[in-house]
PDB file of N, CA and C in Angstrom:
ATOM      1  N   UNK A   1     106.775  79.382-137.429  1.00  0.00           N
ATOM      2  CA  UNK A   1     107.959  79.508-136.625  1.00  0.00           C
ATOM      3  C   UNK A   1     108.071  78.351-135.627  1.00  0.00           C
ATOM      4  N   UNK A   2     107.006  78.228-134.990  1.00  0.00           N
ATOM      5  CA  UNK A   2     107.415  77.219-134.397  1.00  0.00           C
ATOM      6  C   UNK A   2     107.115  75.900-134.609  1.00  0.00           C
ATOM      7  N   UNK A   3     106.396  75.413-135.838  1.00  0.00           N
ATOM      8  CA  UNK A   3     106.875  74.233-136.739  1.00  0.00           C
ATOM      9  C   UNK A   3     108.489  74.382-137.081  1.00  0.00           C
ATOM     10  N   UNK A   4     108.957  75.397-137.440  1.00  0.00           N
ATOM     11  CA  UNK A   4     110.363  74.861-137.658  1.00  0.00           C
ATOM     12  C   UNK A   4     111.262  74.736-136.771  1.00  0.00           C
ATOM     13  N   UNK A   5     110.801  74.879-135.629  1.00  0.00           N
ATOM     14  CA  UNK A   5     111.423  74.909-134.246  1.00  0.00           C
ATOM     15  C   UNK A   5     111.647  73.762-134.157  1.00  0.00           C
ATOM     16  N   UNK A   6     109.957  72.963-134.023  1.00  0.00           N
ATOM     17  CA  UNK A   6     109.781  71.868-133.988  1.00  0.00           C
ATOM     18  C   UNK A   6     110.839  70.990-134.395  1.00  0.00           C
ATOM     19  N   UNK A   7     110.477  71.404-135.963  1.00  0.00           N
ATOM     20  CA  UNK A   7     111.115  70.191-137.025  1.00  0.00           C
ATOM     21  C   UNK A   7     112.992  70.199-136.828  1.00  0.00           C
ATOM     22  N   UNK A   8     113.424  71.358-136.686  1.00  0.00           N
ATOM     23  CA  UNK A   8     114.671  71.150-136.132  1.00  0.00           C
ATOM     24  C   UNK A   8     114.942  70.895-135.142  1.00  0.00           C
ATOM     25  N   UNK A   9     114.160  70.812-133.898  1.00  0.00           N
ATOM     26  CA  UNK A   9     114.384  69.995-132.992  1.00  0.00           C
ATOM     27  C   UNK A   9     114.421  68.307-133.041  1.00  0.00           C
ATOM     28  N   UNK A  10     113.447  67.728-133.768  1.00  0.00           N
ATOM     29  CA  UNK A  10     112.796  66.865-134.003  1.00  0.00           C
ATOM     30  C   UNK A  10     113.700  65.522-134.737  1.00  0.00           C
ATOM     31  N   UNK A  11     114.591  66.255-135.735  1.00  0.00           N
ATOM     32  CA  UNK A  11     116.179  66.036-136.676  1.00  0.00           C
ATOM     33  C   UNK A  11     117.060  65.423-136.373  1.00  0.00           C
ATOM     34  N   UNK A  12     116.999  63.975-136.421  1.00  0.00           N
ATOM     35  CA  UNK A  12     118.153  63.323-135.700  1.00  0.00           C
ATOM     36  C   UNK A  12     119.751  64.065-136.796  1.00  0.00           C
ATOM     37  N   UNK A  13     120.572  64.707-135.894  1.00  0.00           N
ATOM     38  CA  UNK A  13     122.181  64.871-136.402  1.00  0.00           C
ATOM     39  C   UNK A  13     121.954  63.460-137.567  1.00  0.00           C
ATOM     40  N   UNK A  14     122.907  64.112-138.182  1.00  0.00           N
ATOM     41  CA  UNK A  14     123.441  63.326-139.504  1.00  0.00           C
ATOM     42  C   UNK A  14     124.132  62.678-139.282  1.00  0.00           C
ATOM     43  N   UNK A  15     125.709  62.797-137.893  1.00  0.00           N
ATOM     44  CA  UNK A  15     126.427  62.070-138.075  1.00  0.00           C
ATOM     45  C   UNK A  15     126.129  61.280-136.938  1.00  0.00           C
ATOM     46  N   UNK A  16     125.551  59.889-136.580  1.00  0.00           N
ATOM     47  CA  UNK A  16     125.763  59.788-135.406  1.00  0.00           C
ATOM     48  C   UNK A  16     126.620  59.402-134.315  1.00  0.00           C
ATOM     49  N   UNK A  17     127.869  59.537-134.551  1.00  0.00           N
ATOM     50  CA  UNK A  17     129.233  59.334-134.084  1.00  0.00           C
ATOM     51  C   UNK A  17     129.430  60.353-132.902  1.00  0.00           C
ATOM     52  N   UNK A  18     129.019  61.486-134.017  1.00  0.00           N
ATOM     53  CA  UNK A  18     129.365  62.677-132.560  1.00  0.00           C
ATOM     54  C   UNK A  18     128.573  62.991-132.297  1.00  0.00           C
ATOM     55  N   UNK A  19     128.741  63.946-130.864  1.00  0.00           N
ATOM     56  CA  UNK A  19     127.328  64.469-130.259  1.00  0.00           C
ATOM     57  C   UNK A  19     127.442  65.696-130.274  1.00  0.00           C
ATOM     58  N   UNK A  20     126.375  66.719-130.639  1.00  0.00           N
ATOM     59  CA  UNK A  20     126.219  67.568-130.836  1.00  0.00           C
ATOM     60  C   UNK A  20     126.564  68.683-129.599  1.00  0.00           C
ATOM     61  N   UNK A  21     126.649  69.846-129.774  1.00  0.00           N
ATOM     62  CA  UNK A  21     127.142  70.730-128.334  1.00  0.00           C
ATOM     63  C   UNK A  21     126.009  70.935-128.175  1.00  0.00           C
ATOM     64  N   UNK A  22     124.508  70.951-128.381  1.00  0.00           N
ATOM     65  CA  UNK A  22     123.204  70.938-127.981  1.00  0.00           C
ATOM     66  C   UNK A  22     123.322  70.255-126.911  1.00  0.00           C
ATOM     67  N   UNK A  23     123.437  68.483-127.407  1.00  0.00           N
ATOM     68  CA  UNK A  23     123.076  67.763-126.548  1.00  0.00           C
ATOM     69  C   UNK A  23     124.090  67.634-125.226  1.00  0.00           C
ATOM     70  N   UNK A  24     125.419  68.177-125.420  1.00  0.00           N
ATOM     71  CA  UNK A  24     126.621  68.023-124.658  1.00  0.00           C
ATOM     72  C   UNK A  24     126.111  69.361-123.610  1.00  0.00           C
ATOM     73  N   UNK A  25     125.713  70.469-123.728  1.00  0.00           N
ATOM     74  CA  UNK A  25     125.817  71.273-122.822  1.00  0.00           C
ATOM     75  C   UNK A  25     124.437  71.006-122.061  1.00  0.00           C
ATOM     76  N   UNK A  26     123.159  70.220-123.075  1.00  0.00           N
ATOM     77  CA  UNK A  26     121.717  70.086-122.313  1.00  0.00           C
ATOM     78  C   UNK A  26     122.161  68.865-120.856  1.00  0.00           C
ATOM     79  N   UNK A  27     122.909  67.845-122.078  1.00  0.00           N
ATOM     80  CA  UNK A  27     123.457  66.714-120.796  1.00  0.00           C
ATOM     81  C   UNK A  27     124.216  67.152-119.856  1.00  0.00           C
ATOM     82  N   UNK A  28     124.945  68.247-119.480  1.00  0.00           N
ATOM     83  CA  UNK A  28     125.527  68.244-118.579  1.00  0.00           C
ATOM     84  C   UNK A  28     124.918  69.082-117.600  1.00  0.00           C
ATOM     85  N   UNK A  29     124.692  70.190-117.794  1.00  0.00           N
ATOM     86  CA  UNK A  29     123.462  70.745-116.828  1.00  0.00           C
ATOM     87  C   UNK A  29     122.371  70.049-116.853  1.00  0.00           C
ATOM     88  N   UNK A  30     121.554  69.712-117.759  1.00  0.00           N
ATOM     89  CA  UNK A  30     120.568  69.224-117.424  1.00  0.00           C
ATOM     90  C   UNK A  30     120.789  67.812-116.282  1.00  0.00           C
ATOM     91  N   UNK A  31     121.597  67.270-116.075  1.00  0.00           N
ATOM     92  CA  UNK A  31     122.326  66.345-115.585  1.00  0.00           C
ATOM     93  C   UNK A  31     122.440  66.628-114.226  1.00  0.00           C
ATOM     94  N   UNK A  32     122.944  68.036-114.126  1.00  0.00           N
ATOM     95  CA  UNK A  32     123.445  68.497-113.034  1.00  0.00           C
ATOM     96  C   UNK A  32     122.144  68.970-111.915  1.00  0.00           C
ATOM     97  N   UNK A  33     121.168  69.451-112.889  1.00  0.00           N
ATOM     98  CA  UNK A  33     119.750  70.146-112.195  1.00  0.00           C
ATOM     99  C   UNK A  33     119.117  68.791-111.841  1.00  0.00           C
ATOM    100  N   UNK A  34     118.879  67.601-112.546  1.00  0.00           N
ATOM    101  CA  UNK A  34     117.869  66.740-111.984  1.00  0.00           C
ATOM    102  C   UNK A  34     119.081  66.030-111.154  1.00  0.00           C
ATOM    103  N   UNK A  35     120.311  65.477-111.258  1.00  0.00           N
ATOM    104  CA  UNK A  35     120.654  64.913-109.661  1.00  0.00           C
ATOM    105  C   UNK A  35     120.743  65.658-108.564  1.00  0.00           C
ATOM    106  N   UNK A  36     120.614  66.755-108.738  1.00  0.00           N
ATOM    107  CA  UNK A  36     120.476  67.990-107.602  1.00  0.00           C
ATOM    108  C   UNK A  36     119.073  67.744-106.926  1.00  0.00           C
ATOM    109  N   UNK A  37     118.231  67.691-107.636  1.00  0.00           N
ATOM    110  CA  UNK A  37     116.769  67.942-107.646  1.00  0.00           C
ATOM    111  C   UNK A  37     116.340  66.454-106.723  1.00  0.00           C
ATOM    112  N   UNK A  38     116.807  65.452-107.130  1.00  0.00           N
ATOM    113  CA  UNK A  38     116.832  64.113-106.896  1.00  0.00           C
ATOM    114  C   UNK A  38     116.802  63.764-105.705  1.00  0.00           C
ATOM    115  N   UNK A  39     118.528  64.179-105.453  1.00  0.00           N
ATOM    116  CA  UNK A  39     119.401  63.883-104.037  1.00  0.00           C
ATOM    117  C   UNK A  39     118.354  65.117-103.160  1.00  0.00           C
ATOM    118  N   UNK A  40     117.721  65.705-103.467  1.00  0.00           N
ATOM    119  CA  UNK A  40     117.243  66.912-102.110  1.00  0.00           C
ATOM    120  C   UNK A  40     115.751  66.006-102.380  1.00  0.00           C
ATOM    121  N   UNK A  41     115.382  65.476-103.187  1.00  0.00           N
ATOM    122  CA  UNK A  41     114.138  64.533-102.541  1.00  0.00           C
ATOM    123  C   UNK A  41     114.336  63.550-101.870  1.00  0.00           C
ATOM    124  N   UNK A  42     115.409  63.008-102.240  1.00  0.00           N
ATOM    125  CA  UNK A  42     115.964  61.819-101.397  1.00  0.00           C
ATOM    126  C   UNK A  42     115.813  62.157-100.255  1.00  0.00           C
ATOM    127  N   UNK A  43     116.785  63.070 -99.885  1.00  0.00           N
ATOM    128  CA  UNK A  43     117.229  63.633 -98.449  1.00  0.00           C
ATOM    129  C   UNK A  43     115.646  63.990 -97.406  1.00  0.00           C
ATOM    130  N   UNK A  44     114.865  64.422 -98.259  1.00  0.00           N
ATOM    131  CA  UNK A  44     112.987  64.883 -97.487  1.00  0.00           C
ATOM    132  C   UNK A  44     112.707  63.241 -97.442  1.00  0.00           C
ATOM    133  N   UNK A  45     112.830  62.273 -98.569  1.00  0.00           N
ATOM    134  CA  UNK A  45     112.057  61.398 -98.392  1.00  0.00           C
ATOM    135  C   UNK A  45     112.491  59.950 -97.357  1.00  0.00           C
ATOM    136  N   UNK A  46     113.999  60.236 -97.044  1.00  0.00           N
ATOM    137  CA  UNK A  46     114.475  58.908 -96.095  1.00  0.00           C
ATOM    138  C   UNK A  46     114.467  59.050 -94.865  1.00  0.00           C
ATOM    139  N   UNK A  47     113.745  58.103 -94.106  1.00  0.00           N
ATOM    140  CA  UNK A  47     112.805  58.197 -92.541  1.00  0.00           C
ATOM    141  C   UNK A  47     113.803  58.799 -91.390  1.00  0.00           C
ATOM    142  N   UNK A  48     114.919  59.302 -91.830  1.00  0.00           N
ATOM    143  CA  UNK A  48     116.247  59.339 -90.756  1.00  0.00           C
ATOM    144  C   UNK A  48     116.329  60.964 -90.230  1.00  0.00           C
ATOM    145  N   UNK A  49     117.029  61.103 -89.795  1.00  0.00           N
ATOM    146  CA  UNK A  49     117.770  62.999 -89.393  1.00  0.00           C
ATOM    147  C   UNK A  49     117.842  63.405 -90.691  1.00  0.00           C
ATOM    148  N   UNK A  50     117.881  64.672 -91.030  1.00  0.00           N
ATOM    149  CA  UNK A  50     118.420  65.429 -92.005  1.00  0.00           C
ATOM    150  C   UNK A  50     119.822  65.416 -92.439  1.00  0.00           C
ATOM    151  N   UNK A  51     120.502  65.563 -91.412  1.00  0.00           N
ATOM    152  CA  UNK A  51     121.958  65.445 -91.437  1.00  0.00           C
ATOM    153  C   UNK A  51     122.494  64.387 -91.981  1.00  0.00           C
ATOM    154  N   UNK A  52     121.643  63.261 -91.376  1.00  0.00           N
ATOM    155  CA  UNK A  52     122.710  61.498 -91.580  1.00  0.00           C
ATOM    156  C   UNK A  52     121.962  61.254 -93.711  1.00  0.00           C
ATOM    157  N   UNK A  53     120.900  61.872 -93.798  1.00  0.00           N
ATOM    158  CA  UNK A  53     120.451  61.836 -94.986  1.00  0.00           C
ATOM    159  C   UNK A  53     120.494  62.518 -96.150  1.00  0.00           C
ATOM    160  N   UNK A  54     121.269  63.892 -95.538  1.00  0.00           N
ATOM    161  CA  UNK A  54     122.327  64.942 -96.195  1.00  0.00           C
ATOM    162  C   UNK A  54     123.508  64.247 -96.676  1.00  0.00           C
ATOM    163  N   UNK A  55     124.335  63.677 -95.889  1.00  0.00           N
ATOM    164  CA  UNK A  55     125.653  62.802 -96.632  1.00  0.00           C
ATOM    165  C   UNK A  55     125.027  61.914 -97.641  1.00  0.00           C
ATOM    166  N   UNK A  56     123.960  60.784 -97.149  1.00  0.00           N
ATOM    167  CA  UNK A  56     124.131  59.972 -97.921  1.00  0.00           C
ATOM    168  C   UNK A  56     123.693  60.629 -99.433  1.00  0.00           C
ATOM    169  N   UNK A  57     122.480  62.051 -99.391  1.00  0.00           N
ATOM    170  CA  UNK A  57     122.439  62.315-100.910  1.00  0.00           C
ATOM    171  C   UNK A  57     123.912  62.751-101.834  1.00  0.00           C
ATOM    172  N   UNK A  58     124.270  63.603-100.351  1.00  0.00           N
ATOM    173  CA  UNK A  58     125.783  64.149-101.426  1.00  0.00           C
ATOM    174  C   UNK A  58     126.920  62.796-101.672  1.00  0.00           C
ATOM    175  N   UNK A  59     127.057  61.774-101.191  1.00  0.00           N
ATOM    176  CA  UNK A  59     127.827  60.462-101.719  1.00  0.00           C
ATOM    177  C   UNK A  59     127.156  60.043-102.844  1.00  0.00           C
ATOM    178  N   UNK A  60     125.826  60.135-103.408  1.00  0.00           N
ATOM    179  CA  UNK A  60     125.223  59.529-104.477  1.00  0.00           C
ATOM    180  C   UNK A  60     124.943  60.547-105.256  1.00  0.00           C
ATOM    181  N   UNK A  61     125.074  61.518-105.124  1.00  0.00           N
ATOM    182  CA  UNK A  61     124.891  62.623-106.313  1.00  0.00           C
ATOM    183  C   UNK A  61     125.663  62.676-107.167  1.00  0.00           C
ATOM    184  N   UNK A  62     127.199  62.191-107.230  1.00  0.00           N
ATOM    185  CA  UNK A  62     127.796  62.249-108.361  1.00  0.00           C
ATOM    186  C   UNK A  62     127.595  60.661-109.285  1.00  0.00           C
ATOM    187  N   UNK A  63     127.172  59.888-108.683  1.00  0.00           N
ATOM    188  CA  UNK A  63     126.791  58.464-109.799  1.00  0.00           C
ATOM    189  C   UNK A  63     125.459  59.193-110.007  1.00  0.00           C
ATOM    190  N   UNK A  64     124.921  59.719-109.515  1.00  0.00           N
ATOM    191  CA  UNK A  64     122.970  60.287-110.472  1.00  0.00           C
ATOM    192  C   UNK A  64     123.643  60.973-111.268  1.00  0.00           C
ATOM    193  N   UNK A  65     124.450  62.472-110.769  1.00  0.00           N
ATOM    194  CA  UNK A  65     124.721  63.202-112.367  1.00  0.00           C
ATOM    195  C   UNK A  65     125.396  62.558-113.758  1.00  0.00           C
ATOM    196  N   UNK A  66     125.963  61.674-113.131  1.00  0.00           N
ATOM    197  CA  UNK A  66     126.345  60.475-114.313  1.00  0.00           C
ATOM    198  C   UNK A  66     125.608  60.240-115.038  1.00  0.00           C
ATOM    199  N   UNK A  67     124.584  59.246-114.528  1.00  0.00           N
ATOM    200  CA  UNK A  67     123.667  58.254-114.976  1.00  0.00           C
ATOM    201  C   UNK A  67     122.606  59.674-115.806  1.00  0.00           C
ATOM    202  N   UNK A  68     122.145  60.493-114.773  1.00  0.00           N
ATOM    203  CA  UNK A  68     121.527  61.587-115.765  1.00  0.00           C
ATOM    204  C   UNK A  68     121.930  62.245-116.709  1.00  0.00           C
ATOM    205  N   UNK A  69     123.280  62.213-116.563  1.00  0.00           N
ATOM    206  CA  UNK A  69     123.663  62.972-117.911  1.00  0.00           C
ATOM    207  C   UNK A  69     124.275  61.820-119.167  1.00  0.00           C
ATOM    208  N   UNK A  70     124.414  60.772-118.624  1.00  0.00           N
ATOM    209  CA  UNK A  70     124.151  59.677-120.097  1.00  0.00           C
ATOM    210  C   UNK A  70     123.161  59.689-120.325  1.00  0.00           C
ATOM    211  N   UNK A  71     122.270  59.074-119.413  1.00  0.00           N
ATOM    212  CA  UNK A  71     121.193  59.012-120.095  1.00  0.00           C
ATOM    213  C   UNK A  71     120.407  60.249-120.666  1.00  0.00           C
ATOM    214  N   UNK A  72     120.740  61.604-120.864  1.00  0.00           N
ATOM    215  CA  UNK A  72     120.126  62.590-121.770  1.00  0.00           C
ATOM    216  C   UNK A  72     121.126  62.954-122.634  1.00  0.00           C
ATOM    217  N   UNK A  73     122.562  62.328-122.870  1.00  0.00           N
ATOM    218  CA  UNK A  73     123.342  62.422-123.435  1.00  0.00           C
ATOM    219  C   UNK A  73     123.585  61.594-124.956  1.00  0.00           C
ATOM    220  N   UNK A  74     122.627  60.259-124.880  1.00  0.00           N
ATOM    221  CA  UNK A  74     122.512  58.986-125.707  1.00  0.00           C
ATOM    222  C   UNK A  74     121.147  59.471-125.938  1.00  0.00           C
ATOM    223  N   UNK A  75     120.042  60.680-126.232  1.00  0.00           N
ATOM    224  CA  UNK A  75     119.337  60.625-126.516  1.00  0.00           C
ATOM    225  C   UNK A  75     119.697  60.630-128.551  1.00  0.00           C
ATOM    226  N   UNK A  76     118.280  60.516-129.170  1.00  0.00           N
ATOM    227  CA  UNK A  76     118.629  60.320-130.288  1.00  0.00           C
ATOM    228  C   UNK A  76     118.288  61.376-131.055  1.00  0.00           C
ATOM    229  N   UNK A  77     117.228  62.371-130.525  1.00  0.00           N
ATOM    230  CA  UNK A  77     117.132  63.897-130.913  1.00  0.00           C
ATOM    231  C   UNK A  77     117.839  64.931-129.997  1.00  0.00           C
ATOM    232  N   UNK A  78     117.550  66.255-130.693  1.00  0.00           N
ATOM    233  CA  UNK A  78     117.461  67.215-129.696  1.00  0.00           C
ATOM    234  C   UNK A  78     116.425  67.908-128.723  1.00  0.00           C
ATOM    235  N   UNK A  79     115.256  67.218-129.530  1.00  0.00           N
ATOM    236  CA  UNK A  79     114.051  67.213-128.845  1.00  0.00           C
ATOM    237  C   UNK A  79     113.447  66.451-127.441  1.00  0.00           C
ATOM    238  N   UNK A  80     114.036  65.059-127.872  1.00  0.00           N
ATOM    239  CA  UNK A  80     114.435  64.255-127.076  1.00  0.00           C
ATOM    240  C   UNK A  80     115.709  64.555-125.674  1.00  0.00           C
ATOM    241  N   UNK A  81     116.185  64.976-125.916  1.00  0.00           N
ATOM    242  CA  UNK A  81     117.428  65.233-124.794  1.00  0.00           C
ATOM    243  C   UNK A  81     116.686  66.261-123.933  1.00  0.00           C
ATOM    244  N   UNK A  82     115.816  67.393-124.934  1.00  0.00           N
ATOM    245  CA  UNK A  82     115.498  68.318-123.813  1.00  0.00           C
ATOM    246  C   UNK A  82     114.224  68.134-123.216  1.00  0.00           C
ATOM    247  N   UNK A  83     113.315  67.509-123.603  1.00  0.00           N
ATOM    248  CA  UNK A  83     112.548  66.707-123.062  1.00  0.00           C
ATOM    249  C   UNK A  83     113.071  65.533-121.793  1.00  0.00           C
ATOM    250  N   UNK A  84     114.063  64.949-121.987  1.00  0.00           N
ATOM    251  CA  UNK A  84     114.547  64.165-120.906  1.00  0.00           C
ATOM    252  C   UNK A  84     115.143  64.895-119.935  1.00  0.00           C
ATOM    253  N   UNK A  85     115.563  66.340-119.788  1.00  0.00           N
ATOM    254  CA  UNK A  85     115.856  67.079-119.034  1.00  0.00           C
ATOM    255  C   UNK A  85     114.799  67.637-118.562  1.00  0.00           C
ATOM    256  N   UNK A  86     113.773  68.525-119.073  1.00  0.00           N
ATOM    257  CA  UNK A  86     112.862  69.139-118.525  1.00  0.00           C
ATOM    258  C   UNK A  86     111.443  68.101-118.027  1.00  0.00           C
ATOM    259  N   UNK A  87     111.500  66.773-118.031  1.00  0.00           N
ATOM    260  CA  UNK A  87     110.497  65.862-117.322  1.00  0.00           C
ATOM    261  C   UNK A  87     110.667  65.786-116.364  1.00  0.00           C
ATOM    262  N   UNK A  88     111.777  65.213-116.035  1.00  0.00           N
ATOM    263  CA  UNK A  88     112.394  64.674-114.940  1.00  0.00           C
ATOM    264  C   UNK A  88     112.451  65.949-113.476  1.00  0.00           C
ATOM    265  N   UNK A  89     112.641  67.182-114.153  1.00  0.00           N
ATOM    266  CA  UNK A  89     113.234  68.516-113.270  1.00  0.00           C
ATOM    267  C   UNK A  89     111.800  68.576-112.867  1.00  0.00           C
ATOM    268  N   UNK A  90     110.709  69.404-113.996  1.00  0.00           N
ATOM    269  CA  UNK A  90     109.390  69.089-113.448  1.00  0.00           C
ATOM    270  C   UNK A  90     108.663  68.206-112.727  1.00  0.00           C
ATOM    271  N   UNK A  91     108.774  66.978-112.961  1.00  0.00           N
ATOM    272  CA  UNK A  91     108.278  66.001-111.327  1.00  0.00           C
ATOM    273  C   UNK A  91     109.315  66.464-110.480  1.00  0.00           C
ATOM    274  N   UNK A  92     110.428  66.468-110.185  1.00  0.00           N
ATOM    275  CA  UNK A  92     111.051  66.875-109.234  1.00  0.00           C
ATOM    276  C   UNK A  92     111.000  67.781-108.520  1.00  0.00           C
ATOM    277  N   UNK A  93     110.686  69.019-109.399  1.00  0.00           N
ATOM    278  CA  UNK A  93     110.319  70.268-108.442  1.00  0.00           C
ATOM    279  C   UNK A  93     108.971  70.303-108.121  1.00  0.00           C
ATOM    280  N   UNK A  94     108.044  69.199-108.793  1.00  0.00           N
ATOM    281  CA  UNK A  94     107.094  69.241-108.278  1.00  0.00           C
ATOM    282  C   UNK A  94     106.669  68.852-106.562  1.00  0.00           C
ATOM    283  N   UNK A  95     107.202  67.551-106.962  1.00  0.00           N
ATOM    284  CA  UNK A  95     107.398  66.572-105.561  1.00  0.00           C
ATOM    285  C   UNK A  95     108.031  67.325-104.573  1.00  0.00           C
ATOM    286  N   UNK A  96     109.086  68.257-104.697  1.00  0.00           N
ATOM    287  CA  UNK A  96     109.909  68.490-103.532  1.00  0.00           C
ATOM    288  C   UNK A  96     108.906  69.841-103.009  1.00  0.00           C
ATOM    289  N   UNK A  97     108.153  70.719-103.843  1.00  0.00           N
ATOM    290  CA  UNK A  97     106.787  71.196-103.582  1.00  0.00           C
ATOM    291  C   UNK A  97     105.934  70.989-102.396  1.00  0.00           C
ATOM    292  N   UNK A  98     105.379  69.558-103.103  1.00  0.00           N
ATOM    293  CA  UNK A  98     104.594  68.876-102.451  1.00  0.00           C
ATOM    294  C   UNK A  98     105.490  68.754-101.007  1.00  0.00           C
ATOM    295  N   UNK A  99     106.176  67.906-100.874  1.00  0.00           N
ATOM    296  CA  UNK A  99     106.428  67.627 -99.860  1.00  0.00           C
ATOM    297  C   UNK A  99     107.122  68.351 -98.671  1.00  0.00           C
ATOM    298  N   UNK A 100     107.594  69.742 -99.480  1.00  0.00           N
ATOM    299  CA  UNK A 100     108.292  70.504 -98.543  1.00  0.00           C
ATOM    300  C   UNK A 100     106.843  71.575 -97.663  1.00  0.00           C
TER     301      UNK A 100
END
């Protein structure tokens, strides 16, 4: 069972023109959870007030959910896409862990 999990995960789509609603709904939440995740490390990690470092994450959170959700959007599996979603979230929630 979960060799074939695997192996259909693993399956690059046939066509590669379009993108699959796998990868369309992983990219967009997944997109949405790591620039979330991101911008609130940002915000712990820049030497300033909370407040003045609160705006600047929420002004850059919508070019990260971008950039995160192309880039898990142009992946070339489905294995791949959800792997590029669930790495990224895991150091993230790790770090914000740590540091909170």
């Amino acid at each position: 069972m979960i060799q074939k999990l695997y192996k259909y995960l693993s399956t690059p789509e046939k066509s590669g023109k379009r993108i699959g609603i796998f990868r369309t709904i992983t990219s967009i939440f997944g997109g949405l959870v790591v620039a979330y995740l991101g911008m609130t490390l940002l915000a712990f990690l820049i030497p300033i007030e909370v407040q003045k470092s609160a705006i600047i994450s929420i002004m850059l959170n919508t070019f990260a959910w971008a950039i995160a959700t192309i880039y898990i959007a142009l992946s070339f599996t489905k294995l791949s896409a959800l792997l590029r979603f669930l790495v990224p979230t895991i150091v993230f929630s790790l770090a914000l862990y740590i540091f909170y």
